[in-house]
C-alpha atoms as a PDB file:
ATOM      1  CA  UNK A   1      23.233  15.267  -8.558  1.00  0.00           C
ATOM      2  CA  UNK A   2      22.347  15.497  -5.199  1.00  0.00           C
ATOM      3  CA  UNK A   3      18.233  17.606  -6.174  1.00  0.00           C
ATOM      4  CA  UNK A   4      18.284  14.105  -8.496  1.00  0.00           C
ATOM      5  CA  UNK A   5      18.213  11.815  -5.512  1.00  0.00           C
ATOM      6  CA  UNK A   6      15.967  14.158  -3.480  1.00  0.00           C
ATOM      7  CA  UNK A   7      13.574  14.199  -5.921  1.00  0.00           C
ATOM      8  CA  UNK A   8      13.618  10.102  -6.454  1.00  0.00           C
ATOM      9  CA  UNK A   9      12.886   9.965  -2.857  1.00  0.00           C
ATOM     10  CA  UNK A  10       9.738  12.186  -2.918  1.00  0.00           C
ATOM     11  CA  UNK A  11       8.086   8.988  -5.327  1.00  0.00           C
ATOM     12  CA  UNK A  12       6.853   5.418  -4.380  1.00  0.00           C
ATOM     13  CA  UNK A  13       4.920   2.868  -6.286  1.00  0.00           C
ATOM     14  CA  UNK A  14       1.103   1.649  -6.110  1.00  0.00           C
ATOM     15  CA  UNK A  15      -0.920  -0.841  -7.448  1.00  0.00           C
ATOM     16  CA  UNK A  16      -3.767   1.024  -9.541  1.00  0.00           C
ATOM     17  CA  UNK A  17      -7.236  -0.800 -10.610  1.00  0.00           C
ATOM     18  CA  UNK A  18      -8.330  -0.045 -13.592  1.00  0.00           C
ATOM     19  CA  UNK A  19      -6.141   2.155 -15.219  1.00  0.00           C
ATOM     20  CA  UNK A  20      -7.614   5.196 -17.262  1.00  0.00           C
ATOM     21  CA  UNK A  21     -11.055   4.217 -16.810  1.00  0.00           C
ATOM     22  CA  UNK A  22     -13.908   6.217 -14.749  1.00  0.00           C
ATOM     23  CA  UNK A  23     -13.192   3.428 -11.945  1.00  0.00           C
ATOM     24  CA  UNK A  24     -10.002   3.966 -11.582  1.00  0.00           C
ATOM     25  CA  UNK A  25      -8.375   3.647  -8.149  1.00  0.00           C
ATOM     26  CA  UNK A  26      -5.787   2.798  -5.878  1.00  0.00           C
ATOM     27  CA  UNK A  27      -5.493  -0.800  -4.777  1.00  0.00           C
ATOM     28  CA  UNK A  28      -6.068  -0.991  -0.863  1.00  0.00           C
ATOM     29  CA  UNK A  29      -7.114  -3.126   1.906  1.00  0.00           C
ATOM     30  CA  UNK A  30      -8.469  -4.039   5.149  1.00  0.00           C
ATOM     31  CA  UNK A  31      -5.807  -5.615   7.828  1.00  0.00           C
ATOM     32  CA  UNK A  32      -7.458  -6.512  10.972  1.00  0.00           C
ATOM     33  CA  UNK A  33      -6.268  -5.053  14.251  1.00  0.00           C
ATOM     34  CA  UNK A  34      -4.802  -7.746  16.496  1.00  0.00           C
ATOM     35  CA  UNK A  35      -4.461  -7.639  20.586  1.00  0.00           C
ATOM     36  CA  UNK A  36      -2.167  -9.570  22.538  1.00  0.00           C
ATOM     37  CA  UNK A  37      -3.969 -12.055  25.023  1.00  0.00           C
ATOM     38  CA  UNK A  38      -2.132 -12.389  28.574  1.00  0.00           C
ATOM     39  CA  UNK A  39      -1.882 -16.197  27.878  1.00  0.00           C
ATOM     40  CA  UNK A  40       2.015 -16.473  25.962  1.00  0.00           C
ATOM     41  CA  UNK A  41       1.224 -13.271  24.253  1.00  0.00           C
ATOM     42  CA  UNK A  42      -0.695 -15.042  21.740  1.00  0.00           C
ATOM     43  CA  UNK A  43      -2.263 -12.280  19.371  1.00  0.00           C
ATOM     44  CA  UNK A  44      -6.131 -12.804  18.507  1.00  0.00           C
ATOM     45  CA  UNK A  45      -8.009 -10.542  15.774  1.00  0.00           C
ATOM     46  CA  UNK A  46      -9.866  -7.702  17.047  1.00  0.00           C
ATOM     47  CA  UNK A  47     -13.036  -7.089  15.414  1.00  0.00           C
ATOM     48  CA  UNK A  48     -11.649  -3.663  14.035  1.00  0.00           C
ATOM     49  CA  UNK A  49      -9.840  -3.092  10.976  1.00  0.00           C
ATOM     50  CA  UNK A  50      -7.505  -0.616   9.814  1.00  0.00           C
ATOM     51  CA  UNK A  51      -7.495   0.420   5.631  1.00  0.00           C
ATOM     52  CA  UNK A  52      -4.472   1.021   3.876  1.00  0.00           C
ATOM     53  CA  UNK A  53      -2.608   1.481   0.509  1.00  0.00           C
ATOM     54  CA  UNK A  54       0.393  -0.405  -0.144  1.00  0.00           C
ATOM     55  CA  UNK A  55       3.018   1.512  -0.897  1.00  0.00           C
ATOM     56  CA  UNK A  56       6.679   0.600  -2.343  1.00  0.00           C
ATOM     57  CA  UNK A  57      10.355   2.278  -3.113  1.00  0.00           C
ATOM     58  CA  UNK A  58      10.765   0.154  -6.480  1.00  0.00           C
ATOM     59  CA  UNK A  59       8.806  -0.730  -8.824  1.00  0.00           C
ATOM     60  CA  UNK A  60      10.495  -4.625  -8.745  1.00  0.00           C
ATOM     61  CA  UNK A  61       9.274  -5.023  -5.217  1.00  0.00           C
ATOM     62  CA  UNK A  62       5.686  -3.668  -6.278  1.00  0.00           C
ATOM     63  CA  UNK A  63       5.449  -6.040  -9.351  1.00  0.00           C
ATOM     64  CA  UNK A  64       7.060  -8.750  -7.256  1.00  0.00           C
ATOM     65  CA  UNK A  65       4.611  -8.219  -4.363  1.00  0.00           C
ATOM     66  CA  UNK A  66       1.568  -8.120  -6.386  1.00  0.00           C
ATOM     67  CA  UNK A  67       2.053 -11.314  -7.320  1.00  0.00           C
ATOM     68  CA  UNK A  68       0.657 -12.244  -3.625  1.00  0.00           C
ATOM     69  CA  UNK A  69      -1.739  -9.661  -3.876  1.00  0.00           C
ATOM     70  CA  UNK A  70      -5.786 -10.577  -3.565  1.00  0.00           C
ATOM     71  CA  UNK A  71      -6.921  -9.689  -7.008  1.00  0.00           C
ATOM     72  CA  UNK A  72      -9.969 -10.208  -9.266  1.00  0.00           C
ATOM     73  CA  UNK A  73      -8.025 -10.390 -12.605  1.00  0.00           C
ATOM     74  CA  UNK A  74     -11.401 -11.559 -14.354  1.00  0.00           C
ATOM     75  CA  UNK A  75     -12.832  -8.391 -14.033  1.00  0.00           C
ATOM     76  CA  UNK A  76     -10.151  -5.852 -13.287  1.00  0.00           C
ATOM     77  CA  UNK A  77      -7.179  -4.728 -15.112  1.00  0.00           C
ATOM     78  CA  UNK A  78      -4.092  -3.480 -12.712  1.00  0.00           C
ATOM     79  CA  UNK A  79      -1.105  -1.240 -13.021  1.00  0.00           C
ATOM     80  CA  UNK A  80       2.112  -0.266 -11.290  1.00  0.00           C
ATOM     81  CA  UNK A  81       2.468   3.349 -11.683  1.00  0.00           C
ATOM     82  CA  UNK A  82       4.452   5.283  -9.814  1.00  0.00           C
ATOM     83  CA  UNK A  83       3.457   8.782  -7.069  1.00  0.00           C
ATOM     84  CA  UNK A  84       4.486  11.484  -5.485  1.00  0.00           C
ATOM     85  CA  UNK A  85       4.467  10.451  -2.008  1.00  0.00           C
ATOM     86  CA  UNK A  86       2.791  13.605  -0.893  1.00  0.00           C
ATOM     87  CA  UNK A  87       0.067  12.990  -2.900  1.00  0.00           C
ATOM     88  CA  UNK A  88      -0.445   9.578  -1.899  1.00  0.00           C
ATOM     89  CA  UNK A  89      -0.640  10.501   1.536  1.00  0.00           C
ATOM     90  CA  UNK A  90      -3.336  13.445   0.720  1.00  0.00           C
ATOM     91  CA  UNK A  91      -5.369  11.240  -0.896  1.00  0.00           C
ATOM     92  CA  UNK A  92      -5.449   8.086   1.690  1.00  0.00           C
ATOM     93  CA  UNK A  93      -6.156  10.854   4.678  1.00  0.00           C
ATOM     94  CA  UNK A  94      -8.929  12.146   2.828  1.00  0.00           C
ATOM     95  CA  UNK A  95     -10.459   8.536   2.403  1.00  0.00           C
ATOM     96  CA  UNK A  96     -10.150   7.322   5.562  1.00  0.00           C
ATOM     97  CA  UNK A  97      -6.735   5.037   4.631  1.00  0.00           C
ATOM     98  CA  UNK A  98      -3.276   4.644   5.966  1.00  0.00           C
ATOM     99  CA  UNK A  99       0.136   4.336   3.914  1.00  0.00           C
ATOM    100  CA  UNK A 100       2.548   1.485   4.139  1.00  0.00           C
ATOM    101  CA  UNK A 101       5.643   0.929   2.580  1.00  0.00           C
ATOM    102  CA  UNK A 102       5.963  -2.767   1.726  1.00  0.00           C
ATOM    103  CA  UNK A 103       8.375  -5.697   1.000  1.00  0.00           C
ATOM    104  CA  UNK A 104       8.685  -7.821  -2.540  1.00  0.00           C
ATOM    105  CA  UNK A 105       7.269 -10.445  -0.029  1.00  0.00           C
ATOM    106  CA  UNK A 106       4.475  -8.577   1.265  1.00  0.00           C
ATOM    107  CA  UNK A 107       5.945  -7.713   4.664  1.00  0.00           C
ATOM    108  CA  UNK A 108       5.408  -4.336   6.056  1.00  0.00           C
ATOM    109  CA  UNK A 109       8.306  -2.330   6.401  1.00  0.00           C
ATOM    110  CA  UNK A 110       6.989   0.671   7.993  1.00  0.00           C
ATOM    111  CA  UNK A 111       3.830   2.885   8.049  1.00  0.00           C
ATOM    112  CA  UNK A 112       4.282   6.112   5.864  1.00  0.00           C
ATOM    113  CA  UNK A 113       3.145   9.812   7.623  1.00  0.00           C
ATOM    114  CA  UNK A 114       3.671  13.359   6.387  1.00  0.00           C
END
């Protein structure tokens, strides 16, 4: 029992856009850097931004969260489908994004690394 719960651990859920099609890809987005000012540590946007794939350990919290997810549902079709961590992590390095595991309510839990 114990390899089962191993293995369980190795996957995570994504949003995909457009399933099964030539377009198809993983759902990701900009999130704007922020510093903190001096003045009561108030935090302003920096003009940088930092890409990344959401990322989550059930599939609930996925189809829960992308209810508050920017989407064009007129012209894109979207998908839950569950990775192997690993691979998720391959494929955001290799295009520039980052990993992070999120909430039901879209609150980051915690960024993902190999």
């Amino acid at each position: 029992m114990e390899t089962d719960i191993n293995i369980k651990k190795e996957w995570v859920y994504v949003v995909v856009q457009d399933p099964e099609t030539p377009s198809e890809e993983l759902m990701g987005f900009n999130m704007p850097y922020y510093k903190a000012d001096n003045v009561d540590d108030v935090k302003t946007p920096d003009k940088a931004t930092q890409s990344f794939i959401p990322a989550f350990e059930t599939k609930e919290e996925a189809q829960q969260c992308f209810l508050l997810m920017p989407k064009d549902l007129m012209k894109r079709k979207y998908e839950i489908q569950a990775i192997i961590k690993d691979d998720l992590l391959y494929h955001a390095k290799t295009n520039g994004y980052k990993v992070f595991m999120m909430d039901e309510k879209s609150h980051l839990k915690r960024e993902v690394a190999f």
